[in-house]
Protein backbone atom coordinates (compact mmCIF):
# COMPACT_ATOMS: atom_id res chain seq x y z
CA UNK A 1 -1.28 14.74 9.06
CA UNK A 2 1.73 16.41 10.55
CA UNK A 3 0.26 20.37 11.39
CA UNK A 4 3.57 21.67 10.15
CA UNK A 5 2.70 21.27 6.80
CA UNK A 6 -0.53 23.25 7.25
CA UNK A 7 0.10 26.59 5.70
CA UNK A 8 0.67 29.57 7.78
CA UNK A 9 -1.98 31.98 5.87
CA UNK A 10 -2.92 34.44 8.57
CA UNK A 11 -0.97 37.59 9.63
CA UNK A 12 -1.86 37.59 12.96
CA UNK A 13 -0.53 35.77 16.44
CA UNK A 14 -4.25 34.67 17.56
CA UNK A 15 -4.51 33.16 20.97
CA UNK A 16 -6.84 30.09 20.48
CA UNK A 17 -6.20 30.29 16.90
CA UNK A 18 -6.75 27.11 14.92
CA UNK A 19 -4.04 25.99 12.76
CA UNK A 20 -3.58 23.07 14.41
CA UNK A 21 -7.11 21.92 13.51
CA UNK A 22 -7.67 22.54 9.86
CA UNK A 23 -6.93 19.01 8.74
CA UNK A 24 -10.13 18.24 10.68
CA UNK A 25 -11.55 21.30 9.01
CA UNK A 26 -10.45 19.69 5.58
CA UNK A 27 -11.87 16.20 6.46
CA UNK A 28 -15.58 17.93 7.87
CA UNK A 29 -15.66 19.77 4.26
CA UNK A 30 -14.84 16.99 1.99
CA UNK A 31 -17.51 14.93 3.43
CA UNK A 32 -20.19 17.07 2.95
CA UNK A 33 -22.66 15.69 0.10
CA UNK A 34 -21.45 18.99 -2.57
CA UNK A 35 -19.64 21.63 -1.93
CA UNK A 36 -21.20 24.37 0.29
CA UNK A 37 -22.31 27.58 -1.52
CA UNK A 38 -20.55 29.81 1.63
CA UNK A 39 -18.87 28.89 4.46
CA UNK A 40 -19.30 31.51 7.85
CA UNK A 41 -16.60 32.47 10.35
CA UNK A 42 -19.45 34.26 12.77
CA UNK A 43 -16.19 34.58 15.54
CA UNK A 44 -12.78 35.50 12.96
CA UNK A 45 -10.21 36.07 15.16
CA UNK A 46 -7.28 35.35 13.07
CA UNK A 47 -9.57 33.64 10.37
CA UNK A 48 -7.59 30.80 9.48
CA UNK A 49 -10.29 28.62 8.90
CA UNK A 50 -11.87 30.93 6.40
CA UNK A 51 -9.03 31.74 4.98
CA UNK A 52 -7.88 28.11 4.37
CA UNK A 53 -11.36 27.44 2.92
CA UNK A 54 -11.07 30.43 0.47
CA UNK A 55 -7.64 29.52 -0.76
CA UNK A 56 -8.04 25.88 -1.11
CA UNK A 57 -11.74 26.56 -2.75
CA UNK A 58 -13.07 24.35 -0.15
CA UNK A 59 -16.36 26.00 -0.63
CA UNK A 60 -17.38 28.92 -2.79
CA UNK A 61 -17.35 31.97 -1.08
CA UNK A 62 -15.80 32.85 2.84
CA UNK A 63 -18.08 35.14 5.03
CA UNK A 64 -15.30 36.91 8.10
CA UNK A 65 -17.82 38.04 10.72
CA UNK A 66 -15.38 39.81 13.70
CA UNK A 67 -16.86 42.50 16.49
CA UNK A 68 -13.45 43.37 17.67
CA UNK A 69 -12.54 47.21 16.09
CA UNK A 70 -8.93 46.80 15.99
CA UNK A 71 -8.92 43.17 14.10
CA UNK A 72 -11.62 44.46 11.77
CA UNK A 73 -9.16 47.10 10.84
CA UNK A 74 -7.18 45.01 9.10
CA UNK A 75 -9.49 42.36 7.93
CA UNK A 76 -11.19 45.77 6.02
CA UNK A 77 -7.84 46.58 4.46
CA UNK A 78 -7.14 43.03 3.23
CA UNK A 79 -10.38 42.55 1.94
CA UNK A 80 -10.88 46.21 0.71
CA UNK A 81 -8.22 46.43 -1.82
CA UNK A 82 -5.32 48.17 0.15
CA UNK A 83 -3.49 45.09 0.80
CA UNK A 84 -0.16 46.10 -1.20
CA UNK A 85 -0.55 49.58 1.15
CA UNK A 86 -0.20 47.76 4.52
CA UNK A 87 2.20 45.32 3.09
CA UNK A 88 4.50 48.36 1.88
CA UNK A 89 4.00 49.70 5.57
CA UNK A 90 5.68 46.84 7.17
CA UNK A 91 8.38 46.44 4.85
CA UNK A 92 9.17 49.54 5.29
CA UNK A 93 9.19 49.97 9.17
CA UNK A 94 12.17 49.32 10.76
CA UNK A 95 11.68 47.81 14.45
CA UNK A 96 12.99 49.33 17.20
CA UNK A 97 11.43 50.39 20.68
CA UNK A 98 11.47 54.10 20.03
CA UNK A 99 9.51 53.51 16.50
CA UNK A 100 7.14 51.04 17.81
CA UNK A 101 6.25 53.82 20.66
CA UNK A 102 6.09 56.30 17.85
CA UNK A 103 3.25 54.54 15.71
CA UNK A 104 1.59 53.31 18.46
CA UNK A 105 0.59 56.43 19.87
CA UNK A 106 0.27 57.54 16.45
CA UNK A 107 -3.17 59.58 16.31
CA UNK A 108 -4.27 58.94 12.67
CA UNK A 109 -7.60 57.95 12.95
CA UNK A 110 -7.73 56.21 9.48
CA UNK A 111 -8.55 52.90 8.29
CA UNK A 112 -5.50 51.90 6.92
CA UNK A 113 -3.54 53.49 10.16
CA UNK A 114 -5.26 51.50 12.38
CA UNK A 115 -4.87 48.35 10.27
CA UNK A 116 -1.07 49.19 10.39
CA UNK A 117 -1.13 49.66 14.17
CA UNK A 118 -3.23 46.40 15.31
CA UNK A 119 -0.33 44.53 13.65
CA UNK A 120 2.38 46.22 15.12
CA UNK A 121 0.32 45.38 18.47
CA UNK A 122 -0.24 41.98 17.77
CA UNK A 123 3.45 40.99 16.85
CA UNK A 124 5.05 42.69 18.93
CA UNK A 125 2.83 42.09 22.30
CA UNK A 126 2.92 38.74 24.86
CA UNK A 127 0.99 36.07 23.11
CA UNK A 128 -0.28 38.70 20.28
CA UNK A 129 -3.10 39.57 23.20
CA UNK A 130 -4.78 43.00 21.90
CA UNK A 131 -7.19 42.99 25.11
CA UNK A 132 -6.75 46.09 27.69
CA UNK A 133 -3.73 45.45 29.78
CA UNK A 134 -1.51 43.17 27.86
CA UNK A 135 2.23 44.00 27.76
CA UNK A 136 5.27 44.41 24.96
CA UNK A 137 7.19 41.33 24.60
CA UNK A 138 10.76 42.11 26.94
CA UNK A 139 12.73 38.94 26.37
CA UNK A 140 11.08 37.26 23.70
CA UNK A 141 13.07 34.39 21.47
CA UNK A 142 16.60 34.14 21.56
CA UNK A 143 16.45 37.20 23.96
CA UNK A 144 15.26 39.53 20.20
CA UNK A 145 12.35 41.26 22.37
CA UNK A 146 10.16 42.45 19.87
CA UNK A 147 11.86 41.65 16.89
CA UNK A 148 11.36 38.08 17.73
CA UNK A 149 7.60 37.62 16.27
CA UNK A 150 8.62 40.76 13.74
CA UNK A 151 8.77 38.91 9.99
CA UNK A 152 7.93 41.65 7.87
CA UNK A 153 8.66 39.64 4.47
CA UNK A 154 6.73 36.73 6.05
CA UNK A 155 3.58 39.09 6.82
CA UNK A 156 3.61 41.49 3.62
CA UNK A 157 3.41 37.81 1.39
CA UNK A 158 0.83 36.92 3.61
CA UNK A 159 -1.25 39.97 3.32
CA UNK A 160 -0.63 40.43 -0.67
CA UNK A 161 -1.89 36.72 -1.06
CA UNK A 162 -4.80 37.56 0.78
CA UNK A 163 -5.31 40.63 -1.46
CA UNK A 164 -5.23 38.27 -4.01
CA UNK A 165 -8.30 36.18 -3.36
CA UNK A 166 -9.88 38.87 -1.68
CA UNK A 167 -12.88 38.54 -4.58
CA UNK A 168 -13.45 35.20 -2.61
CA UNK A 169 -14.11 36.42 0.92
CA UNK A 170 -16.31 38.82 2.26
CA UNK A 171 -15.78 40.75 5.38
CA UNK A 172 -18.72 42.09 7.83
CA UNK A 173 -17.82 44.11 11.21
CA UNK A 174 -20.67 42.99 13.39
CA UNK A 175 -22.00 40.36 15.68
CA UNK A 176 -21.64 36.78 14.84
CA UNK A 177 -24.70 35.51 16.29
CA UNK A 178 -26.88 37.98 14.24
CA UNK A 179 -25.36 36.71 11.10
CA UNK A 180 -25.60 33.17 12.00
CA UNK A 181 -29.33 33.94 12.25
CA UNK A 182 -29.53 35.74 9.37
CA UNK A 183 -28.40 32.15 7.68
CA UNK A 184 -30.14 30.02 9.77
CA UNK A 185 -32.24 29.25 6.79
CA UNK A 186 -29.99 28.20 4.07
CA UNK A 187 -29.30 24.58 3.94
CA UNK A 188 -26.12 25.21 1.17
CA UNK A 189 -24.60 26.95 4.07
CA UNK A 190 -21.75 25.64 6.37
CA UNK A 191 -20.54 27.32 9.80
CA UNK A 192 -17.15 27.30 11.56
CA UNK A 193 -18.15 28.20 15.09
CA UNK A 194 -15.01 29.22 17.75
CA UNK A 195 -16.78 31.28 19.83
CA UNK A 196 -14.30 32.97 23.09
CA UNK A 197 -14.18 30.22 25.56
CA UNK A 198 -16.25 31.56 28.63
CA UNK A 199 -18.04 29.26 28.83
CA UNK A 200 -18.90 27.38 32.19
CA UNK A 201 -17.23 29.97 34.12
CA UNK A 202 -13.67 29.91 31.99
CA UNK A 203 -11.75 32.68 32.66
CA UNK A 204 -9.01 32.56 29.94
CA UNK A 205 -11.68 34.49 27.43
CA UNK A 206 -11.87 37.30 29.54
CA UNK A 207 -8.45 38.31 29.82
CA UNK A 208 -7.44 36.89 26.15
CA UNK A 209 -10.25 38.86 24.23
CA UNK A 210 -11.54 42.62 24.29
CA UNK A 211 -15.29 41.34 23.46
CA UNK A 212 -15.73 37.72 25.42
CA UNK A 213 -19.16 38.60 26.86
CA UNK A 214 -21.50 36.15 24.82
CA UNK A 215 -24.75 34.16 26.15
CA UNK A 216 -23.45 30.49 25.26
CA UNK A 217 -27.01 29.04 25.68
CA UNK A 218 -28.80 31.32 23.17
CA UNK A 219 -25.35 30.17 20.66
CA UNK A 220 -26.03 26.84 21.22
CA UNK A 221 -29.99 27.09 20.79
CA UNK A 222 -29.32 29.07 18.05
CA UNK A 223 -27.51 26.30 16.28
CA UNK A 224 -29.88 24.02 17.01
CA UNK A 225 -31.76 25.31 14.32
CA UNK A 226 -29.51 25.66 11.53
CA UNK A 227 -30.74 24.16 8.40
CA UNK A 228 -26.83 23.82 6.89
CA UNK A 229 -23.81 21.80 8.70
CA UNK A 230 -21.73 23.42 11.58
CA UNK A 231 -18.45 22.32 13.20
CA UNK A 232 -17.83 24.21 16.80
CA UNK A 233 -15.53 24.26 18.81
CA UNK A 234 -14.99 24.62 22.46
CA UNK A 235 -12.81 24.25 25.39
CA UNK A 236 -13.51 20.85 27.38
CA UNK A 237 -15.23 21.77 30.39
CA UNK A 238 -18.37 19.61 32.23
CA UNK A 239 -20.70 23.16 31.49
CA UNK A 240 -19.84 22.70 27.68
CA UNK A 241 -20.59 18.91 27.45
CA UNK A 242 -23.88 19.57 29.25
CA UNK A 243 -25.02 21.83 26.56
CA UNK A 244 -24.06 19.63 24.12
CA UNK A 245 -26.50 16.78 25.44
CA UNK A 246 -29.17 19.40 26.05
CA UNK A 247 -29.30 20.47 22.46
CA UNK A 248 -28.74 16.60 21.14
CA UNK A 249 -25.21 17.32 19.22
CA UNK A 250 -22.18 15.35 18.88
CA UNK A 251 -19.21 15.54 20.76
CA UNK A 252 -15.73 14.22 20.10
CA UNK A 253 -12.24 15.19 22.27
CA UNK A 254 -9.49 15.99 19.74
CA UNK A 255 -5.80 16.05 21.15
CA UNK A 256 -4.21 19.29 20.89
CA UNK A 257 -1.35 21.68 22.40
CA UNK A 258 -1.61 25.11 23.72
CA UNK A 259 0.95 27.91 23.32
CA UNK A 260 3.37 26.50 25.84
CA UNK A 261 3.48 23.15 24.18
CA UNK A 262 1.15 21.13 26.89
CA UNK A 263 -0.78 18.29 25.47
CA UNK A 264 -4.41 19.43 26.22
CA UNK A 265 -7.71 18.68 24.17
CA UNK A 266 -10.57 21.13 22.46
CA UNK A 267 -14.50 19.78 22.19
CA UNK A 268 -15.30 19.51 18.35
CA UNK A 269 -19.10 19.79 18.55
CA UNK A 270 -21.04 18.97 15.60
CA UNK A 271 -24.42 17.06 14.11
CA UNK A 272 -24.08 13.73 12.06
CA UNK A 273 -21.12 13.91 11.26
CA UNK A 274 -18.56 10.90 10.34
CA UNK A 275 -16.18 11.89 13.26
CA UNK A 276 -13.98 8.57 11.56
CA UNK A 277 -12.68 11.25 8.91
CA UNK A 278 -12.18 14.20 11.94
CA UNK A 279 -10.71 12.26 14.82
CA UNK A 280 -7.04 12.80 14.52
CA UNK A 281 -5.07 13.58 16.97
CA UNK A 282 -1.41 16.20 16.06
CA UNK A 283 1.33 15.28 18.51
């Protein structure tokens, strides 16, 4: 399946982020036996996964778990019936540097203000990086600086769809591995697990990520004892594939490319699954 034709539901630029694999994601939910009662996203980020299972009805309900203040902002205003408000926002804002520097240093504390401001951040920043430290797009594409990730008829669609199915997904700011625990239980109960990848001493999480710090070993022990399905995924490293055998999962390489177009490959990590309907590779 060609990735272009996935569709683009998420407003943000999310480094890592995952459009590239939800045809796997597809394949992994139509095989399960029924469809699952609730699928988790214990590590959002940009939440295409979730949001791709919530819009195709891929399983009944989407749980958004995301620790990260500034992306919860606007996963709360989505999700918490203020949608049309932040899309209004953006169409309304015209892009310049002087405006940008303007809202940005804005000091409304509010919900919906800081919803507003994480996407102005995010589209507007190198690699839509909201960690400490990262910089404004100068050059950009085509030489627009930060007009050139700036779609603001693109995004408002996107975030007024969202509204739209918002009765579908449910959003909790909090830790992902205490709510994959608090599921642990439930066998009607799928998880998509992307966890930052800092694992065996990666360093790309760190500077990519304002919360990376996260005990991979109690994750994958964790999982271990799920009762429902799980897909993970992780970056290909020798420390990753040794937890992998320690905790007795599967393990296939999918082909992949990273921001900059290099072919690369991601770990899918997963438990009895048919990996004939995931192995695909998207050159």
């Amino acid at each position: 399946m060609n990735v272009a034709s996935v569709p683009q539901r998420s407003p943000f630029r999310y480094p890592g982020g995952k459009t590239w694999l939800i045809p796997q994601i597809r394949a992994w939910l139509y095989s399960q036996p029924r469809k699952p009662s609730l699928l988790v996203e214990p590590f959002a980020g940009g939440g295409i996964v979730g949001l791709t299972t919530a819009f195709e009805k891929l399983a009944d309900r989407v749980l958004l778990v995301e620790l990260d203040e500034q992306i919860a902002s606007v996963w709360e205003t989505l999700l918490g019936g203020d949608a049309d408000y932040l899309a209004n926002r953006i169409l309304n804002f015209e892009m310049n540097p002087e405006s940008l520097e303007r809202e940005l240093s804005n000091s409304d504390d509010s919900l919906q203000q800081a919803a507003f401001k994480t996407i102005l951040r995010n589209r507007t920043s190198h690699g839509g990086i909201l960690a400490p430290g990262a910089g404004l797009i100068k050059y950009g594409e085509h030489g627009k600086g930060i007009n050139s990730r700036w779609y603001p008829q693109t995004l408002a669609q996107r975030i007024r769809n969202i509204g739209r199915i918002s009765d579908r997904i449910e959003f909790i700011h909090g830790d992902g591995i205490a709510t994959i625990r608090k599921y642990a239980e439930q066998p009607d109960i799928v998880f998509f697990i992307d966890p930052p990848y800092t694992a065996a001493g990666k360093k790309a999480g760190t500077r990519l990520y304002t919360h990376n710090a996260l005990d991979h070993e109690e994750l994958f022990a964790l999982v271990e004892t799920l009762r429902g399905d799980f897909l993970m995924t992780y970056d290909n490293a020798l420390g990753v594939r040794s937890l992998v055998e320690r905790h007795g999962f599967d393990v296939v390489e999918i082909a992949m490319k990273n921001t900059h177009h290099a072919n690369m490959s991601e770990l899918l990590i997963g438990r009895n699954l048919d990996w004939t309907k995931i192995r695909t590779s998207l050159f």
